[in-house]
Protein backbone atom coordinates (compact mmCIF):
# COMPACT_ATOMS: atom_id res chain seq x y z
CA UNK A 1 24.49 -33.23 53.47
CA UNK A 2 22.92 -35.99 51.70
CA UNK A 3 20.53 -35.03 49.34
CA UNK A 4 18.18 -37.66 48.54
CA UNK A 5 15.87 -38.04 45.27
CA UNK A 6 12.00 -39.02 44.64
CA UNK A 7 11.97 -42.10 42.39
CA UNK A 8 8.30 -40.98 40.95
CA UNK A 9 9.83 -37.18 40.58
CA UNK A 10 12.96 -38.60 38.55
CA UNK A 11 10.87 -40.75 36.73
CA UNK A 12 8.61 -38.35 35.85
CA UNK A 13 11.30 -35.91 34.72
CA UNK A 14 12.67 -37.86 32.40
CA UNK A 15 9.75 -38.80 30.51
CA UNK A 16 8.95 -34.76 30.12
CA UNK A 17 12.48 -34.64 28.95
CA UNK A 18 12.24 -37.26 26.49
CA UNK A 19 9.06 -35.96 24.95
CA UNK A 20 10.66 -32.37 24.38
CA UNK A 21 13.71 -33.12 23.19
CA UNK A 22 11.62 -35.80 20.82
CA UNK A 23 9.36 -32.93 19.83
CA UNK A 24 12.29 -30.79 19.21
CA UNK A 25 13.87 -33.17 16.96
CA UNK A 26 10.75 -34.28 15.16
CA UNK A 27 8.75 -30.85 14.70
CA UNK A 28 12.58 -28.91 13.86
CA UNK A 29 11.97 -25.68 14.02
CA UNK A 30 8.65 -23.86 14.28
CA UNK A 31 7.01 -22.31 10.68
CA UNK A 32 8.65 -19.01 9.28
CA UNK A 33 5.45 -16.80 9.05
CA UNK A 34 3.00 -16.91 6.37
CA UNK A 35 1.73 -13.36 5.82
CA UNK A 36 4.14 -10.91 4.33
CA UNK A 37 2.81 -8.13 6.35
CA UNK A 38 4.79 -9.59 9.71
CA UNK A 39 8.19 -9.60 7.18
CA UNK A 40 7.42 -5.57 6.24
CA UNK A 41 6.82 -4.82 9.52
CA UNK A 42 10.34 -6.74 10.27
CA UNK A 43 12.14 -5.20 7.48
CA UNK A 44 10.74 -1.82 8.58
CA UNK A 45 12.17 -2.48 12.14
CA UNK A 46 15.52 -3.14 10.49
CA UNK A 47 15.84 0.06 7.95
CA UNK A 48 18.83 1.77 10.50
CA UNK A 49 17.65 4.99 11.55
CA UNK A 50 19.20 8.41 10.06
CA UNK A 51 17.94 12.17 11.11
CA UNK A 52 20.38 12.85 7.97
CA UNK A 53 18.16 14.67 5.66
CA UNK A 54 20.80 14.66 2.82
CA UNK A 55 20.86 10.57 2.71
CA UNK A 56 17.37 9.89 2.41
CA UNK A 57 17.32 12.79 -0.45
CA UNK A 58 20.13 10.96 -2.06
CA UNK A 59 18.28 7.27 -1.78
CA UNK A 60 15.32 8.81 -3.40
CA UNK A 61 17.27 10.79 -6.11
CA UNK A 62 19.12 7.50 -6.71
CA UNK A 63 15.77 5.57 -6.83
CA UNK A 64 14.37 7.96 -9.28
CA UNK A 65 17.16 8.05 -11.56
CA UNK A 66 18.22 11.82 -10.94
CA UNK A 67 21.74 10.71 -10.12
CA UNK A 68 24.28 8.34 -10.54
CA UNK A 69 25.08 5.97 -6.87
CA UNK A 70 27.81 7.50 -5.38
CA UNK A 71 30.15 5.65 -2.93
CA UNK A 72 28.19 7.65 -0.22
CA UNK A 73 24.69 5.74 -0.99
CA UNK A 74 26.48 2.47 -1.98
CA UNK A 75 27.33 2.55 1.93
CA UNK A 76 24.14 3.30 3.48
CA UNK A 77 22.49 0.37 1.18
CA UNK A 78 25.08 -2.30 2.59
CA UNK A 79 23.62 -0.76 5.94
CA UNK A 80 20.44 -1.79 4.88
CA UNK A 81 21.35 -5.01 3.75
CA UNK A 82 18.93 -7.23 6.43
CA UNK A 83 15.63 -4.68 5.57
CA UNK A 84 16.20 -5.41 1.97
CA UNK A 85 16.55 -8.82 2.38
CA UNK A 86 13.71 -9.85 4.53
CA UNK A 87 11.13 -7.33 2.05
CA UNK A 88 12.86 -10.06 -0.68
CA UNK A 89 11.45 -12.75 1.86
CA UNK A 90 8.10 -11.52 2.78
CA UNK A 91 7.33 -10.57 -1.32
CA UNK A 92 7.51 -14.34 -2.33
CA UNK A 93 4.45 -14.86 -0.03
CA UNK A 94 1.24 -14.81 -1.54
CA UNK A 95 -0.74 -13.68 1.39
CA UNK A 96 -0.17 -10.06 3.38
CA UNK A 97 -2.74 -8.67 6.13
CA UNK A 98 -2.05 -5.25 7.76
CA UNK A 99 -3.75 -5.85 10.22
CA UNK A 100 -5.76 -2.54 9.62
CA UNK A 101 -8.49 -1.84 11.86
CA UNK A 102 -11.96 -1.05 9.15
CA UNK A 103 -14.56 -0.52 11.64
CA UNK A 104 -12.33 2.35 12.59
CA UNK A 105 -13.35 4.13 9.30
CA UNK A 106 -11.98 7.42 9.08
CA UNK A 107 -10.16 7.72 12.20
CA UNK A 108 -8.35 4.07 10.52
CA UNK A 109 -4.72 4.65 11.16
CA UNK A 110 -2.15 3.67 8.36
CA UNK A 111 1.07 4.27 10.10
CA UNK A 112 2.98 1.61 7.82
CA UNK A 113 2.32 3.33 4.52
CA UNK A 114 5.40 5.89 4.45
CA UNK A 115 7.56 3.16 5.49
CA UNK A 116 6.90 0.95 2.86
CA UNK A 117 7.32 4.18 0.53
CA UNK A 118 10.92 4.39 2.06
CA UNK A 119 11.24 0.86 1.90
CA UNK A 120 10.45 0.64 -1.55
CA UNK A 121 12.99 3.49 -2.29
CA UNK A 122 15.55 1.60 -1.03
CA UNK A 123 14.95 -1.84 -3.31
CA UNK A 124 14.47 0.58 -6.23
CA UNK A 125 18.01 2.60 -5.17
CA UNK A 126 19.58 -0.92 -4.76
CA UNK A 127 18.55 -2.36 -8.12
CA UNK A 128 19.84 1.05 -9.63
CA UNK A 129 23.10 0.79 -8.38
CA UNK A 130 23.01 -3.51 -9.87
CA UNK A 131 22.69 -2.19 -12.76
CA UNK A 132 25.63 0.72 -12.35
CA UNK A 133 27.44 -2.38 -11.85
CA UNK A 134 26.63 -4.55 -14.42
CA UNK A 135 24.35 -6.48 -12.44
CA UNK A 136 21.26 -6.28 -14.78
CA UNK A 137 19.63 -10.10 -13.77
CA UNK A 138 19.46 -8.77 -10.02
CA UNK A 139 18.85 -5.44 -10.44
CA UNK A 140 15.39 -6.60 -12.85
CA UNK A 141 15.07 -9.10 -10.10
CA UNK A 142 15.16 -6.39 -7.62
CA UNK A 143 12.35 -4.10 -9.53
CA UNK A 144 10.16 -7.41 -9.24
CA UNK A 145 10.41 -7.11 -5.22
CA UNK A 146 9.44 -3.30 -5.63
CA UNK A 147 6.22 -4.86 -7.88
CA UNK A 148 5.14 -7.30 -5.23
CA UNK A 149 5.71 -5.20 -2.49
CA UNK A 150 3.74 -2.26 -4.64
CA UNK A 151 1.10 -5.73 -4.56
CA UNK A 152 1.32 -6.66 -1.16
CA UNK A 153 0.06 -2.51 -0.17
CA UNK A 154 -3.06 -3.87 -1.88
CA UNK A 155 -6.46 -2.27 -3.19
CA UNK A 156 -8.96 -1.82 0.07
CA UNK A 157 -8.80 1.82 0.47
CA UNK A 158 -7.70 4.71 -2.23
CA UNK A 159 -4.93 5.12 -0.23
CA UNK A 160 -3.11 2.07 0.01
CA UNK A 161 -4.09 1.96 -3.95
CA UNK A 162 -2.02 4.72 -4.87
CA UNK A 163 0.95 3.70 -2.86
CA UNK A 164 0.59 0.74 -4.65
CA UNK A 165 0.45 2.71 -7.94
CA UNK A 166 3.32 5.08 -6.79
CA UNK A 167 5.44 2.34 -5.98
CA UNK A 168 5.03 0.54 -8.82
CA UNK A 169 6.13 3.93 -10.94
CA UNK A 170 8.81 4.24 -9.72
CA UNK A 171 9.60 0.07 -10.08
CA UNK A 172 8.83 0.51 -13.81
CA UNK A 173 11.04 3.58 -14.40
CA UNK A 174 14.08 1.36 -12.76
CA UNK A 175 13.19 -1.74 -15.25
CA UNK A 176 13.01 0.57 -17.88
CA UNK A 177 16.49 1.93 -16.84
CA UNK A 178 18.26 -1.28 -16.36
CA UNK A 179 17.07 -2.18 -19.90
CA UNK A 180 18.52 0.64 -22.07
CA UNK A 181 21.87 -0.43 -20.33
CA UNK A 182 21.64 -4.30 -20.70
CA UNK A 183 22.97 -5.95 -23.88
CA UNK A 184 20.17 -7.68 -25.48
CA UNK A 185 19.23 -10.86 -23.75
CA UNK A 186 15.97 -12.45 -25.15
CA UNK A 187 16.28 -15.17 -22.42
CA UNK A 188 15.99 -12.49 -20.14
CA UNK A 189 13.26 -10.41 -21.67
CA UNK A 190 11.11 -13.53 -22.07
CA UNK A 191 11.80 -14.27 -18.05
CA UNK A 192 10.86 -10.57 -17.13
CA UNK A 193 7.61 -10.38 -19.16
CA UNK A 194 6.28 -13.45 -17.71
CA UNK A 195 7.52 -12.13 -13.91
CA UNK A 196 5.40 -8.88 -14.85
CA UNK A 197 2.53 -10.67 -15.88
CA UNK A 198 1.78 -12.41 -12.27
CA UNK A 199 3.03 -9.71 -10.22
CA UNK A 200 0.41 -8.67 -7.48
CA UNK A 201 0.32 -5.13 -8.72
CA UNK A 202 -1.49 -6.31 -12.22
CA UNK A 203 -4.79 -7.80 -9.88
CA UNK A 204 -5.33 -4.64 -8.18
CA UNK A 205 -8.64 -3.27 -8.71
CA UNK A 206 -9.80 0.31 -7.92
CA UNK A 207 -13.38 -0.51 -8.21
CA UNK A 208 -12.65 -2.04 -5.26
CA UNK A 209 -11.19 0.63 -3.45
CA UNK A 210 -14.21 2.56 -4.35
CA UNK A 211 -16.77 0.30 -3.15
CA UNK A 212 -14.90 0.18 0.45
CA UNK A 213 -14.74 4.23 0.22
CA UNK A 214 -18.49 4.60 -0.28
CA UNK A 215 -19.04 2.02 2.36
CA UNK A 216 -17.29 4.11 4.86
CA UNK A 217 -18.67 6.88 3.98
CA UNK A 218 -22.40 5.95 3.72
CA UNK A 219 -21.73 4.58 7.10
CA UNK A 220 -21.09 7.61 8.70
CA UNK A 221 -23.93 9.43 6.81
CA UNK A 222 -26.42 8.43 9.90
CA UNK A 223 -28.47 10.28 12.59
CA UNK A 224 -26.32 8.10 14.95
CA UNK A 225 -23.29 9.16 13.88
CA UNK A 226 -23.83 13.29 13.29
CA UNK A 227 -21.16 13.96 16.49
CA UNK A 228 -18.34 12.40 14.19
CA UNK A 229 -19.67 13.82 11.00
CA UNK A 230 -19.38 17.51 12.76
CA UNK A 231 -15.96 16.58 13.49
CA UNK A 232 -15.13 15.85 9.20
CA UNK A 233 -17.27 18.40 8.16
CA UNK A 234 -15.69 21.60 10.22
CA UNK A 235 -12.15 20.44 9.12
CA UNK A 236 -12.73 19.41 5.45
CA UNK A 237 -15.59 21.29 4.30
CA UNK A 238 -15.28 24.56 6.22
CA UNK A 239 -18.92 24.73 7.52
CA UNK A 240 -20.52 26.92 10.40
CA UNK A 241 -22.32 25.45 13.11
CA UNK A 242 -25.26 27.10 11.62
CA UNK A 243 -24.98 25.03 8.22
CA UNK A 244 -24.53 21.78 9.66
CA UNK A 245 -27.39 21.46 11.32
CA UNK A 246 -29.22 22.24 8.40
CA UNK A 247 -27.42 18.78 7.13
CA UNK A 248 -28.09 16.46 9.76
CA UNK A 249 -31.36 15.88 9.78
CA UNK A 250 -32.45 12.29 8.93
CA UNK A 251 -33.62 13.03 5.24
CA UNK A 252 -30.93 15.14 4.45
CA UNK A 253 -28.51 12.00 5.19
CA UNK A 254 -30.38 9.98 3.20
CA UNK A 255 -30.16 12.06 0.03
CA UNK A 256 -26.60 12.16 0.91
CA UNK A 257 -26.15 8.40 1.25
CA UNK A 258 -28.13 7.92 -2.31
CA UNK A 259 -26.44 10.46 -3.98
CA UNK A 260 -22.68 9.24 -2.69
CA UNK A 261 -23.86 6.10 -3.26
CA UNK A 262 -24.33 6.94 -7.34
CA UNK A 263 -21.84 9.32 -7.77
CA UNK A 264 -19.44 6.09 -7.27
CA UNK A 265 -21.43 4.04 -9.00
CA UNK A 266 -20.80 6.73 -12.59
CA UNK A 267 -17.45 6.70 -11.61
CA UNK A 268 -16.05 3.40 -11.13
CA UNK A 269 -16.90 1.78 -14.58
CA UNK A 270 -14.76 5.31 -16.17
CA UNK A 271 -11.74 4.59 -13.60
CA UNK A 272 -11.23 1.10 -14.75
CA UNK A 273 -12.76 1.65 -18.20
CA UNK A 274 -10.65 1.33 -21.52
CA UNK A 275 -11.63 4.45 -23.16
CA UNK A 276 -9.20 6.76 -24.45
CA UNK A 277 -7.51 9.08 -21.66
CA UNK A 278 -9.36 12.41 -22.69
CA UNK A 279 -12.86 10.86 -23.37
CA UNK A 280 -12.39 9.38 -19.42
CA UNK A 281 -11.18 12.10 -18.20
CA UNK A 282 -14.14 14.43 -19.36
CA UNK A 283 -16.47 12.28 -18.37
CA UNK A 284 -14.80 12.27 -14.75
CA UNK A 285 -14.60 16.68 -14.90
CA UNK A 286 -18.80 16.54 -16.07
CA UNK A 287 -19.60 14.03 -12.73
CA UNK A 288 -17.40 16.57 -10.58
CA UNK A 289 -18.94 19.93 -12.27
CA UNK A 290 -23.19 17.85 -11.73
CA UNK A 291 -22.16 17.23 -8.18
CA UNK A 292 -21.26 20.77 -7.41
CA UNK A 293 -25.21 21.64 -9.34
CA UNK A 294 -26.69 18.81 -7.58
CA UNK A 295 -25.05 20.80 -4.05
CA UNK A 296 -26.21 23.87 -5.33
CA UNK A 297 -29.37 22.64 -5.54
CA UNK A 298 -29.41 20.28 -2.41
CA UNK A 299 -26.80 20.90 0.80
CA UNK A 300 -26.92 17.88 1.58
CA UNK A 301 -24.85 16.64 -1.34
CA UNK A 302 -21.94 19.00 0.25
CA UNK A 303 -21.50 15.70 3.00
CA UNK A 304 -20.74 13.76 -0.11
CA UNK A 305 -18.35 16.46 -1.17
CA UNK A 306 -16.71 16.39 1.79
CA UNK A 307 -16.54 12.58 1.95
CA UNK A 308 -15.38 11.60 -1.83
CA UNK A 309 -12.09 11.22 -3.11
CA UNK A 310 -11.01 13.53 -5.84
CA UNK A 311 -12.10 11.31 -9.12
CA UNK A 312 -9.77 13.32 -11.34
CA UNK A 313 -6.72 13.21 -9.90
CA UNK A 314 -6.93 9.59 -9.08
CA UNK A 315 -7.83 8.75 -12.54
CA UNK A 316 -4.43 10.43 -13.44
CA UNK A 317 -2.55 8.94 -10.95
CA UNK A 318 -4.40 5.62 -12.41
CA UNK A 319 -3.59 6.37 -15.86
CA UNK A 320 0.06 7.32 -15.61
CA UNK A 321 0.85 4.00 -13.54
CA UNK A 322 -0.95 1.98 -16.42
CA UNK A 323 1.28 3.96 -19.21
């Protein structure tokens, strides 16, 4: 059977394929992406999964500095060879967006936040077993990755701040490590103190964690919002029906709203203050001790009780990461 062919349709088909295959070789290949968070997510994805308890014990231990890699971890870290790698990729970028959802508030889900806990165990385990090997350039160079990962986590809730902080700990410890081992190197030292001194973690701010945390919760403190605020306040502050009613009325959510609003406003300038460790810390234990008079006084500052983060233990956690 003859098969015969439209001039204008071969014409026309040939022109399309000249354009793509021009495009292809002009444009090369499409743009690797340009916020980290896409490369986490990636290197998340690539972490192989273990239900062996013992192994992820033994990654953090290693991480940590409890105990020496064994053969045993060594393995499982070549395993994760492609997670480490594109977390190496995605920390060189200077922009990372989790795509977390604010308007959410509360009910804001962070499901990424233990993985990039595990994920940062596993640089930290890898530069520990560099340096068991000699390796001390890469194994600093690996502690950097932990910092701008611990960067990338970033400062918009309390949360995400003291992952940062926690992964940064445990970054430090490792660099601290890997330098009681290494010969002296002042080439080196002068390289790591200037890598330090840019790293992401160093612009974190918790004032600004705090002012998103009083946001959120002032926004909740509204008539408008009272079926939610049942919802907090009978699983965090142990209330009866019969007492939170008594809360939200309209001027009782005010006072709430002014009160949360300068109980955060005492206690940012002593979280990122410069005074001596006990002096803040006081100060922090007297704002905690006048809100529990000013509830006494006034149930309506038990919504902001309810609501507010725990100012002492997140100045320790705060402190400790800046020793």
């Amino acid at each position: 059977m003859r098969t015969t062919m439209n001039p204008t349709r071969v014409v026309v088909t040939g022109v399309l394929l000249a354009v793509k295959i021009g495009t292809i070789s002009a444009g090369a290949l499409p743009p690797d992406p340009d916020n980290a968070a896409l490369l986490y997510y990636q290197a998340f994805l690539l972490v192989p999964q273990t239900d062996d308890r013992a192994i992820t014990d033994l990654v953090l231990n290693v991480a940590n500095g409890g105990v020496a890699p064994n053969e045993q971890v060594k393995e499982y870290l070549k395993k994760c060879r492609d997670a480490i790698d594109c977390a190496l990729a995605a920390s060189e970028l200077p922009h990372c967006n989790w795509g977390l959802r604010y308007s959410k508030g509360f009910s804001a889900a962070f499901p990424y936040l233990a993985q990039v806990r595990s994920l940062g165990r596993l640089i930290v385990a890898d530069a520990r077993i560099l340096a068991a090997e000699g390796n001390y350039r890469q194994a600093l160079e690996r502690c950097l990755v932990a910092h701008r990962l611990a960067g990338h986590v970033g400062d918009e809730t309390l949360i995400s701040l003291l992952v940062s902080i926690a992964i940064s700990a445990q970054a430090n410890k490792c660099v601290t490590a890997v330098l009681e081992r290494m010969p002296a190197d002042v080439d080196t030292l002068t390289w790591l103190k200037g890598q330090l001194a840019v790293a992401p973690i160093t612009k974190l701010n918790v004032n600004r964690a705090m002012a998103l945390e009083e946001e959120t919760s002032s926004r909740y403190l509204r008539p408008e919002r009272i079926g939610e605020l049942l919802t907090i306040l009978s699983e965090q502050a142990g209330m009866n029906a019969e007492e939170m009613r008594k809360l939200l009325d309209a001027p009782a959510l005010e006072r709430a709203r002014a009160y949360g609003s300068k109980y955060v406003g005492s206690a940012g300038p002593i979280l990122s203050g410069r005074a001596p460790y006990a002096e803040s810390y006081t100060q922090l234990q007297e704002l905690a001790k006048q809100m529990e008079q000013a509830a006494a006084q006034d149930p309506a500052i038990r919504l902001v009780q309810s609501l507010a983060p725990a100012m002492v233990r997140v100045y320790a956690l705060l402190t400790r990461h800046k020793a």
